[in-house]
PDB file of N, CA and C in Angstrom:
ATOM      1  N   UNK A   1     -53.722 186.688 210.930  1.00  0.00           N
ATOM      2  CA  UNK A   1     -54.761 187.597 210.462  1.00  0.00           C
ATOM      3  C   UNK A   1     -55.075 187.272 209.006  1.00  0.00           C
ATOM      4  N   UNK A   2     -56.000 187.384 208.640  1.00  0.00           N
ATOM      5  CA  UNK A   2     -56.771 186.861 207.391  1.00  0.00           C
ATOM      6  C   UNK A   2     -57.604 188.175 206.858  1.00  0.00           C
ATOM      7  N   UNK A   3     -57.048 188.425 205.350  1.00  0.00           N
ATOM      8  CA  UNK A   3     -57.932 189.631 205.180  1.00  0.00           C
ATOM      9  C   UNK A   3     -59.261 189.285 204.489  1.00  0.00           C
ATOM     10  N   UNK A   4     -60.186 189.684 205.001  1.00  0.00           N
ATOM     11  CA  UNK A   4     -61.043 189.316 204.279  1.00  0.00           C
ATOM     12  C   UNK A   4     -62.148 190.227 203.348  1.00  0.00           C
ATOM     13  N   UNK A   5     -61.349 191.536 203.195  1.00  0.00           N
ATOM     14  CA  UNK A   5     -62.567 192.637 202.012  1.00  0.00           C
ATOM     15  C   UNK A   5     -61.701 194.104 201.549  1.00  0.00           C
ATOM     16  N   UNK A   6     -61.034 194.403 200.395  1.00  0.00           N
ATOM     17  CA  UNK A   6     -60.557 195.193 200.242  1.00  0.00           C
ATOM     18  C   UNK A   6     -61.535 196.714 199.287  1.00  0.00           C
ATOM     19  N   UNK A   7     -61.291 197.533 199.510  1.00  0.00           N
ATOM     20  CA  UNK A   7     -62.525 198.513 199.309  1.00  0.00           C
ATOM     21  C   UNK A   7     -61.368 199.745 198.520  1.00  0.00           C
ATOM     22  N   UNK A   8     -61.825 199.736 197.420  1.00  0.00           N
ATOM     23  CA  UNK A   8     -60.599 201.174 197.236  1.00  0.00           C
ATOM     24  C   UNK A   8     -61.485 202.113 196.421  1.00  0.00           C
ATOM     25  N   UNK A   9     -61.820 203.057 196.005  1.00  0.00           N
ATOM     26  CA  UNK A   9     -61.943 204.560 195.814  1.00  0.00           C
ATOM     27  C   UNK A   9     -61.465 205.785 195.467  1.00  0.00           C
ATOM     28  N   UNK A  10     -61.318 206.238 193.987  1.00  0.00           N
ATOM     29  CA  UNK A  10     -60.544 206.798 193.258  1.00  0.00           C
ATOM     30  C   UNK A  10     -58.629 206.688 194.216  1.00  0.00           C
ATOM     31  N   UNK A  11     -58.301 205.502 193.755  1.00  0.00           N
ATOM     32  CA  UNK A  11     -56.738 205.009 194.445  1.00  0.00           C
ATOM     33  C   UNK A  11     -55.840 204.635 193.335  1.00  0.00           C
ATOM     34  N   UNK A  12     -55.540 205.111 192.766  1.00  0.00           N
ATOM     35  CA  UNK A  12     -54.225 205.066 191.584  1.00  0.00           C
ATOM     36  C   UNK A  12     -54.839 204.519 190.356  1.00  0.00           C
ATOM     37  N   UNK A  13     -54.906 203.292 189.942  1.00  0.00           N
ATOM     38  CA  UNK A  13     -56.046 203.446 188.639  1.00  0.00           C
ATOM     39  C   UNK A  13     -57.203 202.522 189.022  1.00  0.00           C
ATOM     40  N   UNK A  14     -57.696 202.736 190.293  1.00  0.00           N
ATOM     41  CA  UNK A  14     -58.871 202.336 190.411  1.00  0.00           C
ATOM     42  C   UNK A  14     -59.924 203.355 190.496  1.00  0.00           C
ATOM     43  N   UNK A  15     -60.903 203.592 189.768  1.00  0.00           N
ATOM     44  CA  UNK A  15     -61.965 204.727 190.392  1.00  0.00           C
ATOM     45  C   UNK A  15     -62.733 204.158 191.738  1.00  0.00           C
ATOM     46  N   UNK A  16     -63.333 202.683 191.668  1.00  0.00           N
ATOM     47  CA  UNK A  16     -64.129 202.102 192.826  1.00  0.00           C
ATOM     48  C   UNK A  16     -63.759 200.375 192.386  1.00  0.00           C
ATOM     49  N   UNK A  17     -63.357 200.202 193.431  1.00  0.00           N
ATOM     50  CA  UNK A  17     -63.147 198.654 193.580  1.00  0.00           C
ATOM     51  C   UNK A  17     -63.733 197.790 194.783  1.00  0.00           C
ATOM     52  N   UNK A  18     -64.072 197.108 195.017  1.00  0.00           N
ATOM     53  CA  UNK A  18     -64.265 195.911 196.130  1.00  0.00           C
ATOM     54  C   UNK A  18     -64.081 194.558 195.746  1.00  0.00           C
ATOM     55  N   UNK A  19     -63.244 194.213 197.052  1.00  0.00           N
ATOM     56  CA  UNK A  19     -62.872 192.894 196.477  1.00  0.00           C
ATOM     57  C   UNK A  19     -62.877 191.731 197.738  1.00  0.00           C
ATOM     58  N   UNK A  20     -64.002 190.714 198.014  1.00  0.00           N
ATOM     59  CA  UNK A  20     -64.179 189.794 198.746  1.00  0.00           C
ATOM     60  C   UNK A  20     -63.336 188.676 198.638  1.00  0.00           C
ATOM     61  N   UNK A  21     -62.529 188.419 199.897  1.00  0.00           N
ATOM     62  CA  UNK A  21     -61.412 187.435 199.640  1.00  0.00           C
ATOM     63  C   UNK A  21     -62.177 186.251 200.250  1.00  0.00           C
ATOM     64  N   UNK A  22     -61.903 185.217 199.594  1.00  0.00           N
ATOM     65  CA  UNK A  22     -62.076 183.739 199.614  1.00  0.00           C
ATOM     66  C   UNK A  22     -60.782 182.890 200.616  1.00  0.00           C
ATOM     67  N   UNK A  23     -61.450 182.148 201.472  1.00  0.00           N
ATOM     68  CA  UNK A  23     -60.905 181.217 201.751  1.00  0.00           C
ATOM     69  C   UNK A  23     -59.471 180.821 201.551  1.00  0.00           C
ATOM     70  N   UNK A  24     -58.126 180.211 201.562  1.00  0.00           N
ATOM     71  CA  UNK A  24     -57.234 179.795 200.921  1.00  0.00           C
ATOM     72  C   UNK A  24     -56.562 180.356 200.071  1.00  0.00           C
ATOM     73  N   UNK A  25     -56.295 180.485 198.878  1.00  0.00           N
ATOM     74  CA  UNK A  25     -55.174 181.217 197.755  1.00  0.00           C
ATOM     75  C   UNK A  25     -56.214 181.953 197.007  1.00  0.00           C
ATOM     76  N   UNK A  26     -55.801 183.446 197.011  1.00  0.00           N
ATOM     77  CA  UNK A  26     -56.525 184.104 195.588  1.00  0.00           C
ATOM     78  C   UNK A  26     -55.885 184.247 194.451  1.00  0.00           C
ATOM     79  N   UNK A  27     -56.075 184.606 193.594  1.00  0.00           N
ATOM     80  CA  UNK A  27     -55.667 184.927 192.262  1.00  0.00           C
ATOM     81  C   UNK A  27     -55.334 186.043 191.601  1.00  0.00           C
ATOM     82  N   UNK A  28     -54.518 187.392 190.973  1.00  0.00           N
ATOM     83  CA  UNK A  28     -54.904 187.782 190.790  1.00  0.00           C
ATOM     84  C   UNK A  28     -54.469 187.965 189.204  1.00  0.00           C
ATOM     85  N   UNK A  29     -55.042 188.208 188.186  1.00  0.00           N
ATOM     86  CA  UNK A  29     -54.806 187.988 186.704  1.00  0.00           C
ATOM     87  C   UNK A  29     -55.356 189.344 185.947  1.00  0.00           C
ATOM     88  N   UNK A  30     -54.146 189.861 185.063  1.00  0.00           N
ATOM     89  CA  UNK A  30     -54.698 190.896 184.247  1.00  0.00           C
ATOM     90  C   UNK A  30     -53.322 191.526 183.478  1.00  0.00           C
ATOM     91  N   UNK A  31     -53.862 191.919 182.875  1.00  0.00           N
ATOM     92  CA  UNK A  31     -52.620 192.759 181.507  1.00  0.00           C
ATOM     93  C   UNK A  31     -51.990 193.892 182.208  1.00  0.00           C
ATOM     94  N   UNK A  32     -51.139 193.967 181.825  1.00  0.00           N
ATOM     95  CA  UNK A  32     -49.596 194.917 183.036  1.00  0.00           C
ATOM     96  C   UNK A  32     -50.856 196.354 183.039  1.00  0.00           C
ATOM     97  N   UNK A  33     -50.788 197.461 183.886  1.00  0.00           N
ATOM     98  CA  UNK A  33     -50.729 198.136 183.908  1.00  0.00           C
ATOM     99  C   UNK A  33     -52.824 198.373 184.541  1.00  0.00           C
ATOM    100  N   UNK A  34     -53.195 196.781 185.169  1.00  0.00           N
ATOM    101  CA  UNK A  34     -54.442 197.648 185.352  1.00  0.00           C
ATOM    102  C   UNK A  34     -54.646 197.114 187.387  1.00  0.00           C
ATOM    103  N   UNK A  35     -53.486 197.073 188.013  1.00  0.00           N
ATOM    104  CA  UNK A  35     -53.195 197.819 189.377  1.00  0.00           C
ATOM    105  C   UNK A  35     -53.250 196.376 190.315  1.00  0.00           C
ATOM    106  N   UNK A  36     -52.533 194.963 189.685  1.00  0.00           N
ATOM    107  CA  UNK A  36     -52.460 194.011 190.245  1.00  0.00           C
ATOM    108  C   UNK A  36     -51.442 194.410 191.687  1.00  0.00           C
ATOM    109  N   UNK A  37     -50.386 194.629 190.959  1.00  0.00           N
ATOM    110  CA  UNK A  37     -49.311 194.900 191.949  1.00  0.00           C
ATOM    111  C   UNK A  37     -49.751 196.403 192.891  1.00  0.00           C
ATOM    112  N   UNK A  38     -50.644 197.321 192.677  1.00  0.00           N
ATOM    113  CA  UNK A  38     -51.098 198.382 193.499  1.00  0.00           C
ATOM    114  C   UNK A  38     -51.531 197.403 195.006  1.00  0.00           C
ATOM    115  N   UNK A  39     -52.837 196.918 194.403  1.00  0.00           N
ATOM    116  CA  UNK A  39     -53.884 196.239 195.365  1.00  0.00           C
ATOM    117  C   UNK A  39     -52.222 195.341 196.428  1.00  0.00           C
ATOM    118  N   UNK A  40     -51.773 194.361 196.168  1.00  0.00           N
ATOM    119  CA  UNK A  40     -50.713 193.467 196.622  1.00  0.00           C
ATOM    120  C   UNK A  40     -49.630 194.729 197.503  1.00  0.00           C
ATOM    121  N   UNK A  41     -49.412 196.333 197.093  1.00  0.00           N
ATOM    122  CA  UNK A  41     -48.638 197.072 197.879  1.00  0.00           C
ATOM    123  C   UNK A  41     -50.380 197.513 199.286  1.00  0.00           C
ATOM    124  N   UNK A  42     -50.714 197.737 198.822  1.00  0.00           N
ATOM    125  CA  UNK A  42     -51.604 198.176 199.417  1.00  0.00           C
ATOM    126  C   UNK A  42     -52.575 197.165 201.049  1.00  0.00           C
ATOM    127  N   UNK A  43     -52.597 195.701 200.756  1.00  0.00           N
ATOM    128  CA  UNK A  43     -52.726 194.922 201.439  1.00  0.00           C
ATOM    129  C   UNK A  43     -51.446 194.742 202.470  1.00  0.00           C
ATOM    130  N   UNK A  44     -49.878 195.038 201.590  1.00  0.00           N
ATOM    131  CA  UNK A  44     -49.002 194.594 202.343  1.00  0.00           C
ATOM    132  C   UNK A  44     -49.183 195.900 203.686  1.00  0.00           C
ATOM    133  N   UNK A  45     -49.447 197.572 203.227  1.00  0.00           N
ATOM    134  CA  UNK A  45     -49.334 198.322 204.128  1.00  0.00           C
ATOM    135  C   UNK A  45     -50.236 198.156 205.160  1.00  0.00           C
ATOM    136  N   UNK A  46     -51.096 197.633 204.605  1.00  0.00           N
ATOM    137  CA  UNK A  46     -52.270 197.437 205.596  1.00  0.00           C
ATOM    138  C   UNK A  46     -51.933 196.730 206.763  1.00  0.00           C
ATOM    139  N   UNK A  47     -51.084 195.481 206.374  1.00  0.00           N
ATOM    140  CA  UNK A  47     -50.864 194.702 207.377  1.00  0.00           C
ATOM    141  C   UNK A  47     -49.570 195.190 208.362  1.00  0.00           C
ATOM    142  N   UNK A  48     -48.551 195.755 207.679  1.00  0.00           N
ATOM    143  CA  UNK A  48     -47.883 196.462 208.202  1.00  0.00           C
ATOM    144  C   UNK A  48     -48.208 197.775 209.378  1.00  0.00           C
ATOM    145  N   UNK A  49     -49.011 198.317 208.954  1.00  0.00           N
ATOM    146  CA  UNK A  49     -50.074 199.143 209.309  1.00  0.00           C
ATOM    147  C   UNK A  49     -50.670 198.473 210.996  1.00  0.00           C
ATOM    148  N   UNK A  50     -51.204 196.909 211.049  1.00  0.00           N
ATOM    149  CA  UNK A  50     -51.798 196.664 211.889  1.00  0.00           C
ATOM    150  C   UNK A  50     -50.948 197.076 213.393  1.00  0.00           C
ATOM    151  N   UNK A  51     -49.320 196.969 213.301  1.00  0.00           N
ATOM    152  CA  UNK A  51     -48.803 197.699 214.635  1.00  0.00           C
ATOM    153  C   UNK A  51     -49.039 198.556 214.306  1.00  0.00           C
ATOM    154  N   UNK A  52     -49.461 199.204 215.879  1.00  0.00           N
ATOM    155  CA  UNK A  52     -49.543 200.507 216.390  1.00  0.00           C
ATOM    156  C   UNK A  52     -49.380 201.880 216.222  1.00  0.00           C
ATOM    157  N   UNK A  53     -47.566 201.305 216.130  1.00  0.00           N
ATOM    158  CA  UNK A  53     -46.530 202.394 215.886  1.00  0.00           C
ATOM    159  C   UNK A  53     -46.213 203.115 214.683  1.00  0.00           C
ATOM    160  N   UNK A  54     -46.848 202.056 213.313  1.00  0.00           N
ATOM    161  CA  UNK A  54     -46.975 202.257 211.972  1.00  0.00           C
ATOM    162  C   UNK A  54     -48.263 202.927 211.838  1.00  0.00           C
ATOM    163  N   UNK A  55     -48.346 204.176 211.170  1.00  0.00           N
ATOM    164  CA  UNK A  55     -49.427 204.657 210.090  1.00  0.00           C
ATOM    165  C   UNK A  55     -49.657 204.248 209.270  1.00  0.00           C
ATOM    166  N   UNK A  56     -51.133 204.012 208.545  1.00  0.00           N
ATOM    167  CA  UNK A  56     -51.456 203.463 207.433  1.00  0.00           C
ATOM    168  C   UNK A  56     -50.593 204.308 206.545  1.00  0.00           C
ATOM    169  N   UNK A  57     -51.078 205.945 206.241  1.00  0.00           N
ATOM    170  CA  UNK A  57     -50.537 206.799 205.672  1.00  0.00           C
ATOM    171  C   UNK A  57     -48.989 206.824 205.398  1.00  0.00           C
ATOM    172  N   UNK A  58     -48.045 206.015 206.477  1.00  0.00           N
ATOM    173  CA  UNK A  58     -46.795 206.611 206.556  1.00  0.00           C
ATOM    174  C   UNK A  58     -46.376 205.464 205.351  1.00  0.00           C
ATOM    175  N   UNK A  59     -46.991 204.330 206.141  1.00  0.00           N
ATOM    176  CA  UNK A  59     -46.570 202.713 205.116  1.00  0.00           C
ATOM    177  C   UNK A  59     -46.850 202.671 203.713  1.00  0.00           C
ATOM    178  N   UNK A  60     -48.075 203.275 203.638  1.00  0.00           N
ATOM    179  CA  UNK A  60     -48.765 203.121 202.187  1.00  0.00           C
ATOM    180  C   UNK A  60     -47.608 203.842 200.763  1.00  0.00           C
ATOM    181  N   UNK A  61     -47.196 205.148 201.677  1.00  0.00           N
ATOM    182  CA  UNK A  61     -46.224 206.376 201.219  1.00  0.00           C
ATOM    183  C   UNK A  61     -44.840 205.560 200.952  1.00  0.00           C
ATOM    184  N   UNK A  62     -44.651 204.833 202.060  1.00  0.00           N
ATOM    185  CA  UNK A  62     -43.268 203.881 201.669  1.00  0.00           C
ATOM    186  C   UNK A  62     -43.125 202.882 200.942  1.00  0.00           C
ATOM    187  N   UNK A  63     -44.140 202.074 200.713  1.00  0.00           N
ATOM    188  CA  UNK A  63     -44.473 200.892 200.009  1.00  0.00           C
ATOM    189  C   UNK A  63     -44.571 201.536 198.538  1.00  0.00           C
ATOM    190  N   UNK A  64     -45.732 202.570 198.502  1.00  0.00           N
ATOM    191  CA  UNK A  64     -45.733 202.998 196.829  1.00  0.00           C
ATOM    192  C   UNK A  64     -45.163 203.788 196.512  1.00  0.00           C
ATOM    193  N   UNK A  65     -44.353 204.563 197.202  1.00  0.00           N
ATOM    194  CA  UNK A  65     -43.458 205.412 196.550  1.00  0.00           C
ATOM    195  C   UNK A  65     -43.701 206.391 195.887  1.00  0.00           C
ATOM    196  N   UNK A  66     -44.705 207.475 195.799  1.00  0.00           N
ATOM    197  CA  UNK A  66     -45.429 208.094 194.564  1.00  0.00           C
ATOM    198  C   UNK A  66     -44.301 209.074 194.840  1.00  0.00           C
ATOM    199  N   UNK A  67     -44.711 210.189 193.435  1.00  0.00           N
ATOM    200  CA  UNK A  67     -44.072 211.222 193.214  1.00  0.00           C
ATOM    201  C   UNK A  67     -43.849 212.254 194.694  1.00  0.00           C
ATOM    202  N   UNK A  68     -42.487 212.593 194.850  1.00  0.00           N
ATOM    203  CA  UNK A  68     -42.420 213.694 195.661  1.00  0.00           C
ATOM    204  C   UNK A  68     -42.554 212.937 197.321  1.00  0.00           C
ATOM    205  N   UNK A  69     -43.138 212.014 197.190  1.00  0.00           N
ATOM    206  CA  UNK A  69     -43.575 210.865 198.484  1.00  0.00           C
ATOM    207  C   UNK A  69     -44.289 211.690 199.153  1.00  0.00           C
ATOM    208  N   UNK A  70     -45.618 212.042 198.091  1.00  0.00           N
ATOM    209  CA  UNK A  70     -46.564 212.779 198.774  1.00  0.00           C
ATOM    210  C   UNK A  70     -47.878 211.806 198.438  1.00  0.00           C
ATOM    211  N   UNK A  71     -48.600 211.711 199.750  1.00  0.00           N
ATOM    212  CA  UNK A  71     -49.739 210.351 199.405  1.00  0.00           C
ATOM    213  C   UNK A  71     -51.063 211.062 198.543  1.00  0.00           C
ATOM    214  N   UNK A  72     -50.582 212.186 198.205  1.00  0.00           N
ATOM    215  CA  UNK A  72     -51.918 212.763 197.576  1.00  0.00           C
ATOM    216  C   UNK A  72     -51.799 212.479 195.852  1.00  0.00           C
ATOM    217  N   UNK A  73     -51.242 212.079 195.515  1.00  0.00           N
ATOM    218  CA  UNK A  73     -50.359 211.541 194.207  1.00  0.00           C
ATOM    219  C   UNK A  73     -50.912 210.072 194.012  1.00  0.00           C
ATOM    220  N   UNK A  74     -51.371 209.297 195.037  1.00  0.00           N
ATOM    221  CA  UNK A  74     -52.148 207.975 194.756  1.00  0.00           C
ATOM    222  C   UNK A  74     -53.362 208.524 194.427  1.00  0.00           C
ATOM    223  N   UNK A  75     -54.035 209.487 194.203  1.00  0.00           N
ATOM    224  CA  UNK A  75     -55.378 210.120 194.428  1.00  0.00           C
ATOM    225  C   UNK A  75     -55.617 209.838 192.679  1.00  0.00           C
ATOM    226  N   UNK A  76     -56.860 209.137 192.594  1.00  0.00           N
ATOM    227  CA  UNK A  76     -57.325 209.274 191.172  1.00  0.00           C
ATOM    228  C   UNK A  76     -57.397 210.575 190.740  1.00  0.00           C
ATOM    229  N   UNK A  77     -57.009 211.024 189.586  1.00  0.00           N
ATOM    230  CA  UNK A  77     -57.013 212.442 189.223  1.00  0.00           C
ATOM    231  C   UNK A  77     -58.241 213.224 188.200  1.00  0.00           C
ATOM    232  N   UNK A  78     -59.275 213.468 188.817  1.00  0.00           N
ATOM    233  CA  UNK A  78     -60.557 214.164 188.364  1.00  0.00           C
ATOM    234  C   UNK A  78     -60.951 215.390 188.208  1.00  0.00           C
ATOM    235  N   UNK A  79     -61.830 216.069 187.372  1.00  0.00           N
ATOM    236  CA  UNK A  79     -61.621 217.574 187.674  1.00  0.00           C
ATOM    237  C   UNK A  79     -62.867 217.055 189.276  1.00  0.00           C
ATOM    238  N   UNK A  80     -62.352 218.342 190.373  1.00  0.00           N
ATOM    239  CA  UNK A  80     -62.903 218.142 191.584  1.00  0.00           C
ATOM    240  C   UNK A  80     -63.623 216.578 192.459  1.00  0.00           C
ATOM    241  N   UNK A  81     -62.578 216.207 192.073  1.00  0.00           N
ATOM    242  CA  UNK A  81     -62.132 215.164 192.739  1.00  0.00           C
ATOM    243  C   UNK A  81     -60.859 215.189 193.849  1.00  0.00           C
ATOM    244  N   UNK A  82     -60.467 214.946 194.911  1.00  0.00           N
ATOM    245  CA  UNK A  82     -60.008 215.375 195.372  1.00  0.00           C
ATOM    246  C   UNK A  82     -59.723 214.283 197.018  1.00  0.00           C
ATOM    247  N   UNK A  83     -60.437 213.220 197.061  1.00  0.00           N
ATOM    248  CA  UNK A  83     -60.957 212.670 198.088  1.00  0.00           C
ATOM    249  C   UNK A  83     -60.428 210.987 197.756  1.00  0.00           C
ATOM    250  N   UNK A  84     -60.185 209.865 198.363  1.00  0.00           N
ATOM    251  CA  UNK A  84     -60.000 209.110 198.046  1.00  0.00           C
ATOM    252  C   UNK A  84     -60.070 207.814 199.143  1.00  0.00           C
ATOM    253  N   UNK A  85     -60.419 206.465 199.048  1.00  0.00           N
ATOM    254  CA  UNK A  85     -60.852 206.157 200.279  1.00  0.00           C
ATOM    255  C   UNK A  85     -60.394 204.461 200.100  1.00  0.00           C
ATOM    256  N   UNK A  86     -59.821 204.398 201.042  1.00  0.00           N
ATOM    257  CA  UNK A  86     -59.507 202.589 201.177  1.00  0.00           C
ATOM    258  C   UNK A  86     -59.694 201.746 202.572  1.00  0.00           C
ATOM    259  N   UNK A  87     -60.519 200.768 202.163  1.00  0.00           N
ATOM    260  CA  UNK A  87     -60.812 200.233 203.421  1.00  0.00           C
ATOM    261  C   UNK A  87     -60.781 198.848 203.243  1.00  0.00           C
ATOM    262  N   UNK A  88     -59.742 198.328 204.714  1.00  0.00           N
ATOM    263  CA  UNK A  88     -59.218 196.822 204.580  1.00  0.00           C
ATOM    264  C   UNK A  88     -59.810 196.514 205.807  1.00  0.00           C
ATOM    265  N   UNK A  89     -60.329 195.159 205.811  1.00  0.00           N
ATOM    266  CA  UNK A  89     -61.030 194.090 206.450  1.00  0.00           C
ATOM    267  C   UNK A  89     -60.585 193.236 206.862  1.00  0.00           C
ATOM    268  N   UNK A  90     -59.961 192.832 208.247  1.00  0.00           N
ATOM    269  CA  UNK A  90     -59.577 191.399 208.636  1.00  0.00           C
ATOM    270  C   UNK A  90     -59.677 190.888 209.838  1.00  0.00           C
ATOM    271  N   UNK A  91     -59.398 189.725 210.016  1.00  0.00           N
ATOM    272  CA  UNK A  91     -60.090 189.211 211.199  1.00  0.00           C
ATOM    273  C   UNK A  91     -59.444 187.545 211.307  1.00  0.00           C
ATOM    274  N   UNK A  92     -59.625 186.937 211.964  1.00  0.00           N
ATOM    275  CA  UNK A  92     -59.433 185.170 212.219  1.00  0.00           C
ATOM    276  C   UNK A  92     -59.460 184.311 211.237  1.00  0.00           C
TER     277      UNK A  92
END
């Protein structure tokens, strides 16, 4: 399986992201603390995720670990904000 489009939406310190994967090896480069290693937990649940028996929700919760191991804690934090949305893409 090959992912090919990651979509995230107020998700830990992303407010809105999309990200079109290329072919072969990606990259990813940036100064500690702006959510390299998020996106990399987040792909892994996904794929984890693809059996059945696994929840996105349950994996995502185990992989990142947030406070209390409550998944509402990945939620960008806004006044009335409250909603948060990730969507992974893959295929052949």
């Amino acid at each position: 399986m090959k992912i090919r489009h990651l979509g995230l939406e107020n998700v830990t310190v992303f407010d809105k992201i999309e990200i079109a994967f290329d072919e072969g090896i990606n990259i990813f480069i940036g100064e500690n603390g702006t959510g390299k290693t998020h996106i990399l937990k987040i792909l892994y649940a996904a794929c984890q995720a693809a059996d059945p028996k696994t929840s996105f929700s349950a994996k995502i919760v185990r992989t990142m670990l947030p406070d209390e191991f409550k998944i509402s804690r990945l939620i960008t934090r806004k006044p009335g904000n409250h909603n948060s949305e990730i969507k992974v893409s893959a295929g052949k």
